[in-house]
Protein backbone atom coordinates (compact mmCIF):
# COMPACT_ATOMS: atom_id res chain seq x y z
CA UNK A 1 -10.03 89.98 78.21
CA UNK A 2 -7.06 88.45 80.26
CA UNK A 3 -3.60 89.82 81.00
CA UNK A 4 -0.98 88.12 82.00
CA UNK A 5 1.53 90.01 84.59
CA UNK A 6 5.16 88.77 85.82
CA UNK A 7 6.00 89.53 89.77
CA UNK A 8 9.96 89.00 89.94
CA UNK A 9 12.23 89.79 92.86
CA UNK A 10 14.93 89.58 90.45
CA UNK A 11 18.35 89.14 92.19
CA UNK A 12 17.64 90.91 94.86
CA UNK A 13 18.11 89.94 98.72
CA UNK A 14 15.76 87.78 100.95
CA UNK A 15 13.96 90.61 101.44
CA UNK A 16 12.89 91.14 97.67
CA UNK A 17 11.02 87.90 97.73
CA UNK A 18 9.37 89.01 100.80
CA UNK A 19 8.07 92.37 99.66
CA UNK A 20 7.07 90.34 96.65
CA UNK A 21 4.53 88.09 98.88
CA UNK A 22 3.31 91.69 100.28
CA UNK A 23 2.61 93.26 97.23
CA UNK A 24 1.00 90.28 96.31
CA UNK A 25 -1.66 89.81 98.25
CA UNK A 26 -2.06 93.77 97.68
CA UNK A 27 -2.43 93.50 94.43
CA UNK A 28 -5.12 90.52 94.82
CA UNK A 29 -6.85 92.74 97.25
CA UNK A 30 -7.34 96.03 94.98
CA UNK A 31 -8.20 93.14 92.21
CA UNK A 32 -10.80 91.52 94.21
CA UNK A 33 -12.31 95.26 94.75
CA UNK A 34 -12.60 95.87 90.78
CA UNK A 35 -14.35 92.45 90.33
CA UNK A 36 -11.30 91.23 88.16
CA UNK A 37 -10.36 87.37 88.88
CA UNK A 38 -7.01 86.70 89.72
CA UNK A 39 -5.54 83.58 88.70
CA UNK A 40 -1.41 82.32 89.68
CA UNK A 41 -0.44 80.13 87.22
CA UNK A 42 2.85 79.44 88.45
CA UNK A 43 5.31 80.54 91.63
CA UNK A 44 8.53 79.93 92.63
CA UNK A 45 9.39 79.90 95.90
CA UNK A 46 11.83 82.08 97.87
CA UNK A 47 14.17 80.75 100.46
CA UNK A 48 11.96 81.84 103.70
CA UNK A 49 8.49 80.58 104.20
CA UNK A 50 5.68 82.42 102.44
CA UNK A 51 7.77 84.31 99.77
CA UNK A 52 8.48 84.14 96.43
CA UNK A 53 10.87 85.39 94.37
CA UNK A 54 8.72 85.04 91.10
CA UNK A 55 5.06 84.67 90.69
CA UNK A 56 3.07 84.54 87.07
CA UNK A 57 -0.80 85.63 87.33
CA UNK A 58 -3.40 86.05 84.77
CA UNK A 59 -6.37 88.91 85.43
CA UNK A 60 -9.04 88.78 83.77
CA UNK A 61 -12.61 91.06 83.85
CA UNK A 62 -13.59 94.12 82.42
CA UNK A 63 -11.01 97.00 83.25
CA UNK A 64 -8.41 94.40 83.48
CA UNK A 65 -5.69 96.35 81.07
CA UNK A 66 -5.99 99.58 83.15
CA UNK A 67 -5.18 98.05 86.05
CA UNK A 68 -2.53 95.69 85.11
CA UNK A 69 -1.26 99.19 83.65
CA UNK A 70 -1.53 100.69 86.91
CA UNK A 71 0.83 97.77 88.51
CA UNK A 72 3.14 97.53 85.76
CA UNK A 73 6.73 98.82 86.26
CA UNK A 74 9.15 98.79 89.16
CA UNK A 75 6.84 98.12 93.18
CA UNK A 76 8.67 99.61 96.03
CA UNK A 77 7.16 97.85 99.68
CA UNK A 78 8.05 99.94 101.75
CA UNK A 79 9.15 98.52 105.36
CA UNK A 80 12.42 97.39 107.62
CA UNK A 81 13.61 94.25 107.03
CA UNK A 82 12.22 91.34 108.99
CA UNK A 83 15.49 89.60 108.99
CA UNK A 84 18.10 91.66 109.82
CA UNK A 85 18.14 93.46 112.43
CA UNK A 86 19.76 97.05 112.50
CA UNK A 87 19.59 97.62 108.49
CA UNK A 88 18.77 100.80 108.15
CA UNK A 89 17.14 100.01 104.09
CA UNK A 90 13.34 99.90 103.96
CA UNK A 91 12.75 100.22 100.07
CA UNK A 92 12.47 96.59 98.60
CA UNK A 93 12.03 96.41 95.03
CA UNK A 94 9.91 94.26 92.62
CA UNK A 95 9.01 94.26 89.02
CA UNK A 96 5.84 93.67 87.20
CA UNK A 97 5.89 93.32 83.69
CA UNK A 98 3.27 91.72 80.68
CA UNK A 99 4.33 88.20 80.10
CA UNK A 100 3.37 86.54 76.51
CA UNK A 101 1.29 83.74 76.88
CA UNK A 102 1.89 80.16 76.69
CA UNK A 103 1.95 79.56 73.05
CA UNK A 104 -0.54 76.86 72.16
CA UNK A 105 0.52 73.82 70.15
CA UNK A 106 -0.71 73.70 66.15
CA UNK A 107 -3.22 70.92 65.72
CA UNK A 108 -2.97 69.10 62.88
CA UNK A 109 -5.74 67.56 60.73
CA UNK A 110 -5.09 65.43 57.94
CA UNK A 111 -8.27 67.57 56.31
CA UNK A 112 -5.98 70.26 56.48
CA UNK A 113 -3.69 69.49 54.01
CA UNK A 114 -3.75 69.66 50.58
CA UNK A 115 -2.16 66.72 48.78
CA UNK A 116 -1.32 67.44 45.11
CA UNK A 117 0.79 65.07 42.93
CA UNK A 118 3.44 66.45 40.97
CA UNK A 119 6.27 65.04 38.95
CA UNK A 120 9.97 65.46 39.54
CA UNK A 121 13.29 65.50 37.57
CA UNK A 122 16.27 63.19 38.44
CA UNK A 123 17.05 59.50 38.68
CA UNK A 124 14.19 56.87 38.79
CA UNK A 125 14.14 55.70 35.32
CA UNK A 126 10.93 56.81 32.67
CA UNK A 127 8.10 55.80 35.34
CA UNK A 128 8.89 58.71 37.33
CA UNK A 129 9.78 60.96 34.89
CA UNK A 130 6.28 60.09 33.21
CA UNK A 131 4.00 59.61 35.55
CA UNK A 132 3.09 61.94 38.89
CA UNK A 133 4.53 60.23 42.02
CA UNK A 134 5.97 62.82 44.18
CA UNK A 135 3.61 64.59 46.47
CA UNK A 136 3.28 68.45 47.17
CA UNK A 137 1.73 68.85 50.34
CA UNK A 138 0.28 72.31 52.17
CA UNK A 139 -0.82 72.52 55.64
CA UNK A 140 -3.15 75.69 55.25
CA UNK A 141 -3.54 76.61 58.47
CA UNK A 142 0.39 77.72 59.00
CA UNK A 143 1.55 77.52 55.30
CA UNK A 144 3.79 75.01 55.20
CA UNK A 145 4.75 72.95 52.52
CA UNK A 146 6.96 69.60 51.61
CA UNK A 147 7.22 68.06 48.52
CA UNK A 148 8.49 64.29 48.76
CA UNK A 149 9.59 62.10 45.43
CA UNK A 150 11.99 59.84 47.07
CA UNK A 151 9.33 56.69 46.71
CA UNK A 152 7.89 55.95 43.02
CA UNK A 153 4.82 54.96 44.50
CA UNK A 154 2.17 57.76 45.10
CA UNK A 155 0.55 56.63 48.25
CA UNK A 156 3.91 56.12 49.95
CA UNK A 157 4.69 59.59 48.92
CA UNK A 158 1.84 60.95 50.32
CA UNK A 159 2.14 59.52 53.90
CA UNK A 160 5.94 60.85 54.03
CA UNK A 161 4.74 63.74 53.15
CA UNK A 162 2.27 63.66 55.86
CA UNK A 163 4.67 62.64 58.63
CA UNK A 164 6.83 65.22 57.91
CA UNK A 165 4.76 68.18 57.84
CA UNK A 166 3.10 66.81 61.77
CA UNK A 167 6.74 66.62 62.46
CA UNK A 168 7.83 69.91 61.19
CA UNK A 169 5.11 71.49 63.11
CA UNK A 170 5.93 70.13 66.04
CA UNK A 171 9.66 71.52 65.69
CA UNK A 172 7.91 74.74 65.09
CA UNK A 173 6.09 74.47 68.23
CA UNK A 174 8.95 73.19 70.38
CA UNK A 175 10.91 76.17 69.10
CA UNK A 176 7.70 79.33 69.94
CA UNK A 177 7.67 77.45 73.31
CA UNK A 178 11.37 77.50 74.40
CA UNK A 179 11.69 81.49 73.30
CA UNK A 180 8.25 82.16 75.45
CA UNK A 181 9.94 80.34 77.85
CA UNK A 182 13.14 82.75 77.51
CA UNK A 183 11.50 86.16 77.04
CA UNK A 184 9.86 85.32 80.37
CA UNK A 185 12.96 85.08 82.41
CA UNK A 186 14.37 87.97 80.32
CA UNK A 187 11.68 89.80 82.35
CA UNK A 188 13.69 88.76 85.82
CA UNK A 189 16.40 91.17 85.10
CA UNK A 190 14.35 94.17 84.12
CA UNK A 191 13.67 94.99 87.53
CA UNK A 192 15.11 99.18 88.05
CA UNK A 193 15.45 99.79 92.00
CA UNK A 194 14.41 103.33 92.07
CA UNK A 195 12.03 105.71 90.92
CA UNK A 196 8.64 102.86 91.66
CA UNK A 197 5.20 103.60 89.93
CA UNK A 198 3.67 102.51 93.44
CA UNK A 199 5.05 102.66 96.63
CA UNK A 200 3.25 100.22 99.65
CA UNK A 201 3.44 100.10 102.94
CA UNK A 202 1.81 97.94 105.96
């Protein structure tokens, strides 16, 4: 069982991204005590060295949902600021939230198509009308279906038909992947300053 959990600093100051890095490598530490495996599949950076304002991790092991539970929600780190001197704030808020996975492109197999010839109405004279030339084709895994008649040859047909359900797919996978991609930095604004399921400290 994996989880995947978002760390954003959101718009927060400097400081944000550098609470982030602390909570971090505290949440790595209480991971690494539960035998769960930590993996960061992608960071970005913050503007001082060693922060970040957003970092993606999957957690895997047994126990993992509990304690991706237990870290989900606004993190308070709890400290002054390292980079301004005199501010009296020492509450700097992150947010962790479940992130949807990657979405995985749809193989395609030719042996997972069904190819059935069918006729069609319209122009193209009595050998269309007669005889079955236009192609209905199914990809099974997913469902979806073309039907091509705009060769009078069979064969030809078939490999339109072909091309455009790989193509179609691919659309279809484009599409999942840019509103994965969106719902995850959707996640960046959630972040509530205030009322924190955890509160850390040095």
């Amino acid at each position: 069982m994996t989880v995947r959990l978002l760390l954003s600093a959101g718009r927060g100051p400097q400081e944000c991204a550098w609470a982030l890095a602390h909570l971090l490598r505290r949440l790595e530490a209480e991971a690494a005590r539960q035998r769960l495996r930590v993996h960061r599949v992608d960071t970005v950076a913050g503007d001082r060295p060693g922060t970040y304002r957003s970092v993606l991790l999957e957690i895997g092991g047994a126990g993992v949902e509990a304690f991706a539970a237990a870290w989900t929600g606004t993190l308070c780190w709890q400290a002054p600021s390292p980079y301004r001197a005199g501010v009296g704030r020492k509450n700097w808020y992150v947010t962790a939230q479940p992130c949807p996975a990657d979405t995985d492109a749809t193989g395609f197999e030719e042996s997972d198509v069904d190819v059935v010839a069918c006729r069609t109405g319209g122009p193209g004279g009595q050998h269309r009308n007669k005889v079955s030339t236009a192609v209905r084709a199914t990809h099974r895994p997913t469902g979806l279906v073309v039907v091509v008649d705009t060769e009078r040859q069979f064969s030809l047909n078939r490999r339109i038909a072909l091309r455009l359900l790989r193509q179609r797919l691919a659309d279809r996978d484009d599409t999942a992947a840019r509103d994965a991609t969106t719902a995850r930095w959707q996640l960046h604004d959630r972040l509530v300053r205030g009322d924190p399921v955890r509160v850390e400290r040095p």
